[in-house]
N, C-alpha and C. Protein backbone atom coordinates (compact mmCIF):
# COMPACT_ATOMS: atom_id res chain seq x y z
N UNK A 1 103.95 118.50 90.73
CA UNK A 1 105.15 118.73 91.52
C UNK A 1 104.74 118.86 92.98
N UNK A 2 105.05 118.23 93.93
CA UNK A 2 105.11 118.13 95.40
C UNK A 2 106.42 118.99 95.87
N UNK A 3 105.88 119.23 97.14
CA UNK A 3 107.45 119.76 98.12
C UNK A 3 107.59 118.91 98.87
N UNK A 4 108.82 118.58 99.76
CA UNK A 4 109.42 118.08 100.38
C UNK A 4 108.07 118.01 101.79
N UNK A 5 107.42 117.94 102.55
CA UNK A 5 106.67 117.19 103.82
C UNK A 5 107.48 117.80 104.97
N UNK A 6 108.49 118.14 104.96
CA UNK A 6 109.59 117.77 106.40
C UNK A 6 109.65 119.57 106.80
N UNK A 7 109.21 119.62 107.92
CA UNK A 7 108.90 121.48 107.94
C UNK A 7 110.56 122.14 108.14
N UNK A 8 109.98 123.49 107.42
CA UNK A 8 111.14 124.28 106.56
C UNK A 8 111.94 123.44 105.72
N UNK A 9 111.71 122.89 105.32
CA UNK A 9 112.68 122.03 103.86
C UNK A 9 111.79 122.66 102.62
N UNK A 10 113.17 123.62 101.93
CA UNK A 10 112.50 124.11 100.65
C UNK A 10 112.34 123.33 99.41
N UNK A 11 113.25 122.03 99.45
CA UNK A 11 113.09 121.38 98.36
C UNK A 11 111.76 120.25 97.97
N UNK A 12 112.44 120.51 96.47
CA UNK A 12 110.87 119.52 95.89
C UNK A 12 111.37 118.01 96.60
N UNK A 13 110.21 117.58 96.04
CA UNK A 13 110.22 116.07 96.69
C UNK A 13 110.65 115.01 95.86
N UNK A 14 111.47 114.18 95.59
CA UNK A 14 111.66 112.88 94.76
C UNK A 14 111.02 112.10 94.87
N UNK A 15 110.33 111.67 95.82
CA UNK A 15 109.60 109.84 96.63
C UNK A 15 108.43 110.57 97.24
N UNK A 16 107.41 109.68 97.02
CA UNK A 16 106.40 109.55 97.76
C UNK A 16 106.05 108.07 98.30
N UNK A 17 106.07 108.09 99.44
CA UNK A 17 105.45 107.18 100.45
C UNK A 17 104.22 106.75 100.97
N UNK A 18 103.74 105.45 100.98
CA UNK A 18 102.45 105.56 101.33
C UNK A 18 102.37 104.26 102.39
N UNK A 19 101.84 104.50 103.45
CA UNK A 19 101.49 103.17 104.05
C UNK A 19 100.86 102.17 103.31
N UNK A 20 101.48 100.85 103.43
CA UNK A 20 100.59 99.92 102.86
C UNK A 20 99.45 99.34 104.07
N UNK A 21 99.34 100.41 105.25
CA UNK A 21 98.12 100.08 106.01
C UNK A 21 96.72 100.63 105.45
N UNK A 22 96.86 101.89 104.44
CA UNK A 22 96.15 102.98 104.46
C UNK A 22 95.58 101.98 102.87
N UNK A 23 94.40 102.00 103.00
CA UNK A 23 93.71 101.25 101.61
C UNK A 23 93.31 101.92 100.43
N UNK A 24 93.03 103.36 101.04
CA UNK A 24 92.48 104.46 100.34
C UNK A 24 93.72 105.31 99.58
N UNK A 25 94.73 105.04 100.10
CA UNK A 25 96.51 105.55 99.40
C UNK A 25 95.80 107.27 100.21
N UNK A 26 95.42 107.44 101.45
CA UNK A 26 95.33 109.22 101.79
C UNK A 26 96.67 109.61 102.56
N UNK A 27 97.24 108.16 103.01
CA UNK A 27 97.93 108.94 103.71
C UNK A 27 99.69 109.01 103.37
N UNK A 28 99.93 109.88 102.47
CA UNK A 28 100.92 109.52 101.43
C UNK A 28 102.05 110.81 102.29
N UNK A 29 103.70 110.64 102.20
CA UNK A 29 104.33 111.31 102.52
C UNK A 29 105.64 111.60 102.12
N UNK A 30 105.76 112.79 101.20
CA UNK A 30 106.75 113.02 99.84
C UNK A 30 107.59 113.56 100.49
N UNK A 31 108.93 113.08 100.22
CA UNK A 31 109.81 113.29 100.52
C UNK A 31 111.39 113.91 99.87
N UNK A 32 112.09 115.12 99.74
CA UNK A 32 113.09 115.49 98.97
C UNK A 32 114.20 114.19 99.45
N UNK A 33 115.33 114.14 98.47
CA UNK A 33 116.37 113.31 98.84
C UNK A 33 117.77 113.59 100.32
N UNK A 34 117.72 114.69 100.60
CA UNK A 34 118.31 115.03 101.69
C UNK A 34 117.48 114.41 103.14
N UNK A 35 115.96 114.84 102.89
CA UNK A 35 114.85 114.27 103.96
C UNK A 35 115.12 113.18 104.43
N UNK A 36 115.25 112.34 103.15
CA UNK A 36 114.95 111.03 103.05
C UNK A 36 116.59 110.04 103.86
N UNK A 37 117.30 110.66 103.28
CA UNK A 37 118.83 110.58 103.67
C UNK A 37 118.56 110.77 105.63
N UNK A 38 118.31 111.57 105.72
CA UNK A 38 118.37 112.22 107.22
C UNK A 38 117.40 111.17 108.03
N UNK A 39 115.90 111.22 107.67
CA UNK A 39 114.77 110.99 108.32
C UNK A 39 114.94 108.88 108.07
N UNK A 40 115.50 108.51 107.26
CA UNK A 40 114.65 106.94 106.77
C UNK A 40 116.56 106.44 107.04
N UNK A 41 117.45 107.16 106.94
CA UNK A 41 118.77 106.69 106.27
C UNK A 41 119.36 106.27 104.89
N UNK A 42 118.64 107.11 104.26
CA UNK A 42 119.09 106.33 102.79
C UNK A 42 117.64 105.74 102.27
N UNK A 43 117.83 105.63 100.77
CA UNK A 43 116.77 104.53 100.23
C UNK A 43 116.72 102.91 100.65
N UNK A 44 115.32 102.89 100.83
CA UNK A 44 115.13 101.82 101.21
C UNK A 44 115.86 100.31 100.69
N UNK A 45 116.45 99.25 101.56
CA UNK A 45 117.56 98.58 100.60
C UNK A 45 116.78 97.39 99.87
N UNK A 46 115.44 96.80 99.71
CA UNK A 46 114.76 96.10 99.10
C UNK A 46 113.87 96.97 98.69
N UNK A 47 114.06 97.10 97.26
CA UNK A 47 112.68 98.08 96.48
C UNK A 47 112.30 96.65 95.55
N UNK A 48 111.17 96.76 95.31
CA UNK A 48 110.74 95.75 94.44
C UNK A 48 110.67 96.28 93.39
N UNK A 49 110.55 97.83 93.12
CA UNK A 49 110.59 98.11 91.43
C UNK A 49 111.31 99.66 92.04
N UNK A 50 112.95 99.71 90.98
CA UNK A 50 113.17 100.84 90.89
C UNK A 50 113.51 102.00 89.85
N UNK A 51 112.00 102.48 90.00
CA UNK A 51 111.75 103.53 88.80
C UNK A 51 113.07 104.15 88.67
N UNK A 52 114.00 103.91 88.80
CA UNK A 52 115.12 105.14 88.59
C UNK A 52 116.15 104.24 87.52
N UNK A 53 115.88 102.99 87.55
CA UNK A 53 116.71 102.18 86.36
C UNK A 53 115.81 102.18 85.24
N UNK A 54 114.87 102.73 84.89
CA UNK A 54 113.99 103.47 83.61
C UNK A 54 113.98 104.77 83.48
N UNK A 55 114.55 105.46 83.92
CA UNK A 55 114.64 106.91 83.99
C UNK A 55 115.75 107.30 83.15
N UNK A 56 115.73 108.22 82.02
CA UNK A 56 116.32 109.24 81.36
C UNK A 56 117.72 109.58 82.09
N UNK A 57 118.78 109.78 81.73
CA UNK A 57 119.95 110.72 82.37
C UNK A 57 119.74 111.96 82.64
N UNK A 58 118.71 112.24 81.81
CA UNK A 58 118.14 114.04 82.36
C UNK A 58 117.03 114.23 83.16
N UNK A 59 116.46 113.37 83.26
CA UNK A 59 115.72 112.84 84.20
C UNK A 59 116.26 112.90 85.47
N UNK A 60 117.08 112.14 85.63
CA UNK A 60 118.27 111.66 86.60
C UNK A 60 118.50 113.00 87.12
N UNK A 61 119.03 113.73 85.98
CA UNK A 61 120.04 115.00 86.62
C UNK A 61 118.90 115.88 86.77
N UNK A 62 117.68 115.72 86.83
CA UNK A 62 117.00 116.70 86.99
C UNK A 62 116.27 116.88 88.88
N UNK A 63 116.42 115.58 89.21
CA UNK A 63 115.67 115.26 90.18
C UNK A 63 117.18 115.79 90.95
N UNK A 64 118.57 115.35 91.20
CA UNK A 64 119.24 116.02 91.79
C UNK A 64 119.10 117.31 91.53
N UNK A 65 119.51 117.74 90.68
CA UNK A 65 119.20 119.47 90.35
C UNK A 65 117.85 120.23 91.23
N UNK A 66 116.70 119.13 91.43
CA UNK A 66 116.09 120.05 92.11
C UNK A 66 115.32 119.72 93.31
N UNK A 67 115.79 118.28 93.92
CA UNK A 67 115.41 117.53 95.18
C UNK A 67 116.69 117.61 96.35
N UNK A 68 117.38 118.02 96.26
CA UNK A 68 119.08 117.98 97.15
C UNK A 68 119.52 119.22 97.30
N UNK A 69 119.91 119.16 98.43
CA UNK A 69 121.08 120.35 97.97
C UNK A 69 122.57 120.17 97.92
N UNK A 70 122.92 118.90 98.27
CA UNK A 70 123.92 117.84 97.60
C UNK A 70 124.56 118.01 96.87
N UNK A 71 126.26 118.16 96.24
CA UNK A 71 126.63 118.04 95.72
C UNK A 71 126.38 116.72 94.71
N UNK A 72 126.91 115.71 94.96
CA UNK A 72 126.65 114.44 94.72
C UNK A 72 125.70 113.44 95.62
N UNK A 73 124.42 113.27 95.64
CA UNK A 73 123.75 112.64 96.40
C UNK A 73 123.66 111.20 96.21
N UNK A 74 123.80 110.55 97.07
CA UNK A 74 123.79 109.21 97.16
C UNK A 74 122.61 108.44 96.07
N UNK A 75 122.53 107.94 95.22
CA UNK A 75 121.07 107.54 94.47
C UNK A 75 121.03 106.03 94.32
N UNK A 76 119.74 105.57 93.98
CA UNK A 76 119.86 104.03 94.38
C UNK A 76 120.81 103.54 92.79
N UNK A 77 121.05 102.65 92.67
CA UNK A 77 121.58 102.03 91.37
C UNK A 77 120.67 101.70 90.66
C-alpha cells in the first residue's frame, strides 16, 4: 500500500507513474484519485492497458472507498 506523493494529501494512492525516461523504473510517482484529478486533469485519455476493466466490483469500490474523498469519482471505463 502506497500514499498519495502530493504533500498533506492523506489518501492512499490508486496509480503509480513512472517516467518512461527513467530505465531503472526509480523514479516512480503514486498518486490518490483526487491528486490525479487536480494535478494531470483526469486519467490519462490513451491508456494502452486498463487494469480497471479486469478488476473485481469490490475491487472497484474499494479503491474509491479508500483513494478519494469523492462522492462519486470520475473512473476510467
Amino acid at each position: 500500500v502506497q500514499s498519495c506523493m502530493t504533500k498533506n494529501c492523506p489518501l492512499l494512492a490508486c496509480v503509480t507513474y513512472r517516467s518512461s525516461l527513467d530505465a531503472d523504473n526509480k523514479d516512480l510517482w503514486h498518486s490518490c484519485i483526487d491528486c490525479q484529478e487536480k494535478d494531470f486533469g483526469g486519467w490519462p485519455e490513451e491508456l494502452k492497458e486498463l487494469p480497471i476493466t479486469f478488476m473485481s466490483q469490490e475491487h472497484k469500490n474499494m479503491i474509491v472507498e479508500m483513494c478519494t474523498a469523492q462522492y462519486c469519482p470520475d473512473m476510467p471505463k
